[in-house]
PDB file of N, CA and C in Angstrom:
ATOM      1  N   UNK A   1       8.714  -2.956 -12.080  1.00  0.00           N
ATOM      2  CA  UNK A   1       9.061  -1.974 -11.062  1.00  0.00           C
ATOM      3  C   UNK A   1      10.366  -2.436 -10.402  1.00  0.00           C
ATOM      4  N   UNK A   2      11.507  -1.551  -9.998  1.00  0.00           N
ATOM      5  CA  UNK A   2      12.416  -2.128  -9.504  1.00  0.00           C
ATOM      6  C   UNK A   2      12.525  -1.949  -8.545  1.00  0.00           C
ATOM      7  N   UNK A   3      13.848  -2.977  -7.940  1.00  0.00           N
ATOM      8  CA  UNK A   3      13.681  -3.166  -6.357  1.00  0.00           C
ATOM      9  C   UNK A   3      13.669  -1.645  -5.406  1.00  0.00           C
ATOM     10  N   UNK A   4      14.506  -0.735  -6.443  1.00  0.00           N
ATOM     11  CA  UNK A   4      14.339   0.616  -5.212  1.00  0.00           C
ATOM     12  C   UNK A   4      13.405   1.431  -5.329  1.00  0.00           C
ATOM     13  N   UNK A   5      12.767   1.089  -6.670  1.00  0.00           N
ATOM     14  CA  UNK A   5      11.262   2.218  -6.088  1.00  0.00           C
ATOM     15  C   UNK A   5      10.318   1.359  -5.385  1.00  0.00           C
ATOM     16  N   UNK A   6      10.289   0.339  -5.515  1.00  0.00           N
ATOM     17  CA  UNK A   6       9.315  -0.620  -4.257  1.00  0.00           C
ATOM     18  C   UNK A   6       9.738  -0.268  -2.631  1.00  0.00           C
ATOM     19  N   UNK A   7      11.228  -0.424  -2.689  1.00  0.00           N
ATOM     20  CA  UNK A   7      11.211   0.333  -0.975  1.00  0.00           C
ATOM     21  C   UNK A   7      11.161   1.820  -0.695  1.00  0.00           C
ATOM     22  N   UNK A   8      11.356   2.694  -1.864  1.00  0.00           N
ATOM     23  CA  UNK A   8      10.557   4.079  -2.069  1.00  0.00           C
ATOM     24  C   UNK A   8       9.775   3.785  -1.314  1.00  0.00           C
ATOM     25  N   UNK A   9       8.929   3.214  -2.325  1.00  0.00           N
ATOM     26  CA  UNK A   9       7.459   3.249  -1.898  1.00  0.00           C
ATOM     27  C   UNK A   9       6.917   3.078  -0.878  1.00  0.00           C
ATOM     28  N   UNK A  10       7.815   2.094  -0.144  1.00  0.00           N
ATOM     29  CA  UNK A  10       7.039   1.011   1.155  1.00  0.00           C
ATOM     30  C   UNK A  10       7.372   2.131   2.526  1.00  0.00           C
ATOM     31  N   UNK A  11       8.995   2.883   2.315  1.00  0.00           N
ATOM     32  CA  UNK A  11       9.567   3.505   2.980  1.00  0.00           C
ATOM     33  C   UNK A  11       8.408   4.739   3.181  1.00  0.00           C
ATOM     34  N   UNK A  12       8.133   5.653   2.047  1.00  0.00           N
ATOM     35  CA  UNK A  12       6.640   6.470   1.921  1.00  0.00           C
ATOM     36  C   UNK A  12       5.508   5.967   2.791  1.00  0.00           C
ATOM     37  N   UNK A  13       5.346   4.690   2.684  1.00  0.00           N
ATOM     38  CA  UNK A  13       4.060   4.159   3.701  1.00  0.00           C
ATOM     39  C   UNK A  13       4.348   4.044   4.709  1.00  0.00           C
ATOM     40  N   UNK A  14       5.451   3.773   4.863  1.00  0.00           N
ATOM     41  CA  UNK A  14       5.652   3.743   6.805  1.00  0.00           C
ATOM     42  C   UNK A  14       5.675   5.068   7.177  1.00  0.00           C
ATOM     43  N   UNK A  15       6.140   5.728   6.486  1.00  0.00           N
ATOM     44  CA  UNK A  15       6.056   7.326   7.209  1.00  0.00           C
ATOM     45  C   UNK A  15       4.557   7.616   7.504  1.00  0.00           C
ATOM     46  N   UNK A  16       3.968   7.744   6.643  1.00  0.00           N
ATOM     47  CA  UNK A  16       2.634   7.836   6.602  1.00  0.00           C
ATOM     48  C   UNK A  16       1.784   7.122   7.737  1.00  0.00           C
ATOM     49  N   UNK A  17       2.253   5.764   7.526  1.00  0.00           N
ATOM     50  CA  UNK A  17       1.646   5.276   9.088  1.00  0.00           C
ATOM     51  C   UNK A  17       1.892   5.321  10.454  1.00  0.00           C
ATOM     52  N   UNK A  18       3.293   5.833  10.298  1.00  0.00           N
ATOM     53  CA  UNK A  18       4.187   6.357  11.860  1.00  0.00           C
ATOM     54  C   UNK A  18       3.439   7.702  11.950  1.00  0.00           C
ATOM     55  N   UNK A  19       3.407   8.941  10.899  1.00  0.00           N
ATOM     56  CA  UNK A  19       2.385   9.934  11.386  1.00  0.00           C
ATOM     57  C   UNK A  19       0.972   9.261  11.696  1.00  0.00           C
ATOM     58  N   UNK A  20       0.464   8.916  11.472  1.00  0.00           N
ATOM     59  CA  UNK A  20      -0.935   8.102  11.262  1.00  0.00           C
ATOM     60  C   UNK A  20      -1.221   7.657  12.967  1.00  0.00           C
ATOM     61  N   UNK A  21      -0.011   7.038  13.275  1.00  0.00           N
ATOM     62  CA  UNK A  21      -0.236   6.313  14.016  1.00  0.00           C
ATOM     63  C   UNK A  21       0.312   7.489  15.491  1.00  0.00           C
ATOM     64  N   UNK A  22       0.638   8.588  15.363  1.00  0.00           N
ATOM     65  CA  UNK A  22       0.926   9.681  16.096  1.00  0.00           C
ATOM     66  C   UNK A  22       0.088  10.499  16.527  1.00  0.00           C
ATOM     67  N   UNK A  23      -0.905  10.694  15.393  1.00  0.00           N
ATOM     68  CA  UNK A  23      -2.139  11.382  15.657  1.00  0.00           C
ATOM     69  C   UNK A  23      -2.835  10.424  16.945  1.00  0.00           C
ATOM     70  N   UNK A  24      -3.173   8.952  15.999  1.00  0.00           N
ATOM     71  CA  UNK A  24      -4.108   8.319  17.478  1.00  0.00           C
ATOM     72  C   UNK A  24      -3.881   8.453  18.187  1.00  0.00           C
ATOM     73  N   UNK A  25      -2.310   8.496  19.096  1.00  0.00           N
ATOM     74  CA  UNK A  25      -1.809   8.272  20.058  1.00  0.00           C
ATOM     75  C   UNK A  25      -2.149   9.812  20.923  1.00  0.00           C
ATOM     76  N   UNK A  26      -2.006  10.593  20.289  1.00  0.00           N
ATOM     77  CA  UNK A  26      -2.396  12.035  20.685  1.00  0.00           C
ATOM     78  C   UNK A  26      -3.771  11.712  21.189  1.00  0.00           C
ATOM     79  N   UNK A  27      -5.114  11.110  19.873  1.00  0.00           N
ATOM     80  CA  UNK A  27      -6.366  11.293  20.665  1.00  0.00           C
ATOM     81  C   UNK A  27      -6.667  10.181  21.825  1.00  0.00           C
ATOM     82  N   UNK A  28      -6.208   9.199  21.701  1.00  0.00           N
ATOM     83  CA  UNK A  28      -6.015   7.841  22.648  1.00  0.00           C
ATOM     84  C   UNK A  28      -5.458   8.499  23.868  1.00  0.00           C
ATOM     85  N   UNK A  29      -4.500   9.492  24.185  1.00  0.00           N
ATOM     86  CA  UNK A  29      -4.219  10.323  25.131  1.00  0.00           C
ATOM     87  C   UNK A  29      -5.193  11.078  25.679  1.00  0.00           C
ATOM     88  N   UNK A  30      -5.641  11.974  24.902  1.00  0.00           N
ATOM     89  CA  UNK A  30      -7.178  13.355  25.190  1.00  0.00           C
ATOM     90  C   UNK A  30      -7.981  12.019  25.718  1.00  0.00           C
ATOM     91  N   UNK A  31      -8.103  10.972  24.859  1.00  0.00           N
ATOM     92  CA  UNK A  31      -9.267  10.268  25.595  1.00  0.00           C
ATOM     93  C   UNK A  31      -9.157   9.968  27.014  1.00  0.00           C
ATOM     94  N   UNK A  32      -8.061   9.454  27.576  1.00  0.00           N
ATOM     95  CA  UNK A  32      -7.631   8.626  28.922  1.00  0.00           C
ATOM     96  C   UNK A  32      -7.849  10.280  30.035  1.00  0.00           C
ATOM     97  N   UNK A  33      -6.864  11.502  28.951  1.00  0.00           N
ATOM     98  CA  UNK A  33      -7.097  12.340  30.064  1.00  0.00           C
ATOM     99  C   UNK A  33      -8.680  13.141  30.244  1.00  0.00           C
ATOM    100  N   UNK A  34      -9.745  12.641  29.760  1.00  0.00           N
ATOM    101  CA  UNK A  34     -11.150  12.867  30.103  1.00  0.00           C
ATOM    102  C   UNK A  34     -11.639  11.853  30.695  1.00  0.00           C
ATOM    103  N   UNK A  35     -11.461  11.065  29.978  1.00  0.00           N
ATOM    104  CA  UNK A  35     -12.080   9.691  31.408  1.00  0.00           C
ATOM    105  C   UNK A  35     -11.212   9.829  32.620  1.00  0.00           C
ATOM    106  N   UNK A  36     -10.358  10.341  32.974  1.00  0.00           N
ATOM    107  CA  UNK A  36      -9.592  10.680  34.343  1.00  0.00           C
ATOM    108  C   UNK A  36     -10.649  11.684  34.932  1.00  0.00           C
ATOM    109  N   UNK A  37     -10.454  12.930  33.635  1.00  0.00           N
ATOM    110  CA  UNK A  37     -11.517  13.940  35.007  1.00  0.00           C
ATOM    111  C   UNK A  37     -12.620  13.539  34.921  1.00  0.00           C
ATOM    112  N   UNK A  38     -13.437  12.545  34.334  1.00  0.00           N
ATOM    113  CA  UNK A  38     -14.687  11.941  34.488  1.00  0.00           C
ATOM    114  C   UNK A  38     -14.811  11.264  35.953  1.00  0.00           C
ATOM    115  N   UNK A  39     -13.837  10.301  35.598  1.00  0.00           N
ATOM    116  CA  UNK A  39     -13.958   9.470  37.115  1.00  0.00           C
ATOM    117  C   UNK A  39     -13.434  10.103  38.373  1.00  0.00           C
ATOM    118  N   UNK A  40     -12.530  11.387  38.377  1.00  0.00           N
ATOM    119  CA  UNK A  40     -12.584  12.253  39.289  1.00  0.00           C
ATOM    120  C   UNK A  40     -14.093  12.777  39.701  1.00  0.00           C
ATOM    121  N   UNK A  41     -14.460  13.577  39.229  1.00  0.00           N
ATOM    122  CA  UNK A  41     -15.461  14.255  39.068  1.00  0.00           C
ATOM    123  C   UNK A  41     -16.724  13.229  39.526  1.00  0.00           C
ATOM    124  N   UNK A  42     -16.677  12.233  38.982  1.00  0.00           N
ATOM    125  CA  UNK A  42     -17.610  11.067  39.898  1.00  0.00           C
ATOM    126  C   UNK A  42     -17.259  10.476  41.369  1.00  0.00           C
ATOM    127  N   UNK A  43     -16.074  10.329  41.761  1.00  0.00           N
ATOM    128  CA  UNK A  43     -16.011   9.993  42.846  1.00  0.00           C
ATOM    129  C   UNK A  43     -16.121  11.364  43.853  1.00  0.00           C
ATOM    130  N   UNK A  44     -15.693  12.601  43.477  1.00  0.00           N
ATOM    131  CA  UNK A  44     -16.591  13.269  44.117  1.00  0.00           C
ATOM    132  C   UNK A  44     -18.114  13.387  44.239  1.00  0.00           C
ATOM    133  N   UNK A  45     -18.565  13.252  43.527  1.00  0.00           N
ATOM    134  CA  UNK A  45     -20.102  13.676  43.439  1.00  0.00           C
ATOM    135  C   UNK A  45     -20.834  12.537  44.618  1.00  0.00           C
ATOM    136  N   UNK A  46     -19.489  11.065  44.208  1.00  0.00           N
ATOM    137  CA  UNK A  46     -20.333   9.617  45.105  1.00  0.00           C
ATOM    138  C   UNK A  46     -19.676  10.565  46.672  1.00  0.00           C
ATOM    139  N   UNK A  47     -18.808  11.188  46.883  1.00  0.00           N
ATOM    140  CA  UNK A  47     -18.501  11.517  48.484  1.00  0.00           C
ATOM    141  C   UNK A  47     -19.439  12.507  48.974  1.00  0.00           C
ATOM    142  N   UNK A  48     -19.827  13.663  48.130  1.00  0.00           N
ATOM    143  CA  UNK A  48     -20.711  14.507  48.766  1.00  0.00           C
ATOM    144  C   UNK A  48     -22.340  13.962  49.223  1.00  0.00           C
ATOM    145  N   UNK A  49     -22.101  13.286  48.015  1.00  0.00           N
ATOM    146  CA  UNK A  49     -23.987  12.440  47.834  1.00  0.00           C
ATOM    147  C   UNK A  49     -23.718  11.529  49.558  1.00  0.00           C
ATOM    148  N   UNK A  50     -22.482  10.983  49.632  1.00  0.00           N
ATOM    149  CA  UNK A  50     -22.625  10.085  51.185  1.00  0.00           C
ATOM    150  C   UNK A  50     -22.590  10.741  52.326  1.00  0.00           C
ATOM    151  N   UNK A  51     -22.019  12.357  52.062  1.00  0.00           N
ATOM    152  CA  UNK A  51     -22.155  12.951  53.289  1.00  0.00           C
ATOM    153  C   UNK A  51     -23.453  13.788  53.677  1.00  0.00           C
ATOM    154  N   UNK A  52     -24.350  13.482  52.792  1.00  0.00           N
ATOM    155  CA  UNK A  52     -25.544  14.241  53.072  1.00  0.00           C
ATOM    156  C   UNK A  52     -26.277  13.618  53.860  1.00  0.00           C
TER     157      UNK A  52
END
């Protein structure tokens, strides 16, 4: 195999893992912004529960 289809190749895999690695970052995002309105949504519930 010669040297330029090996960095073809390698060049092909990094793309692949830069998208790859774009997606997580998208759901690693959705995740943080639900545990936000989670722990919103809980520290209300702890303020009403103390004002009763």
């Amino acid at each position: 195999m010669s040297l330029c289809t090996t960095v073809l190749g390698q060049m092909s895999e990094i793309r692949e893992l830069q998208a790859a690695d774009r997606r997580m970052q998208t759901v690693i995002l959705e995740l943080l912004r639900i545990d936000h309105r989670r722990s919103t949504e809980i520290s209300k519930l702890r303020t009403a529960l103390q004002g009763q």
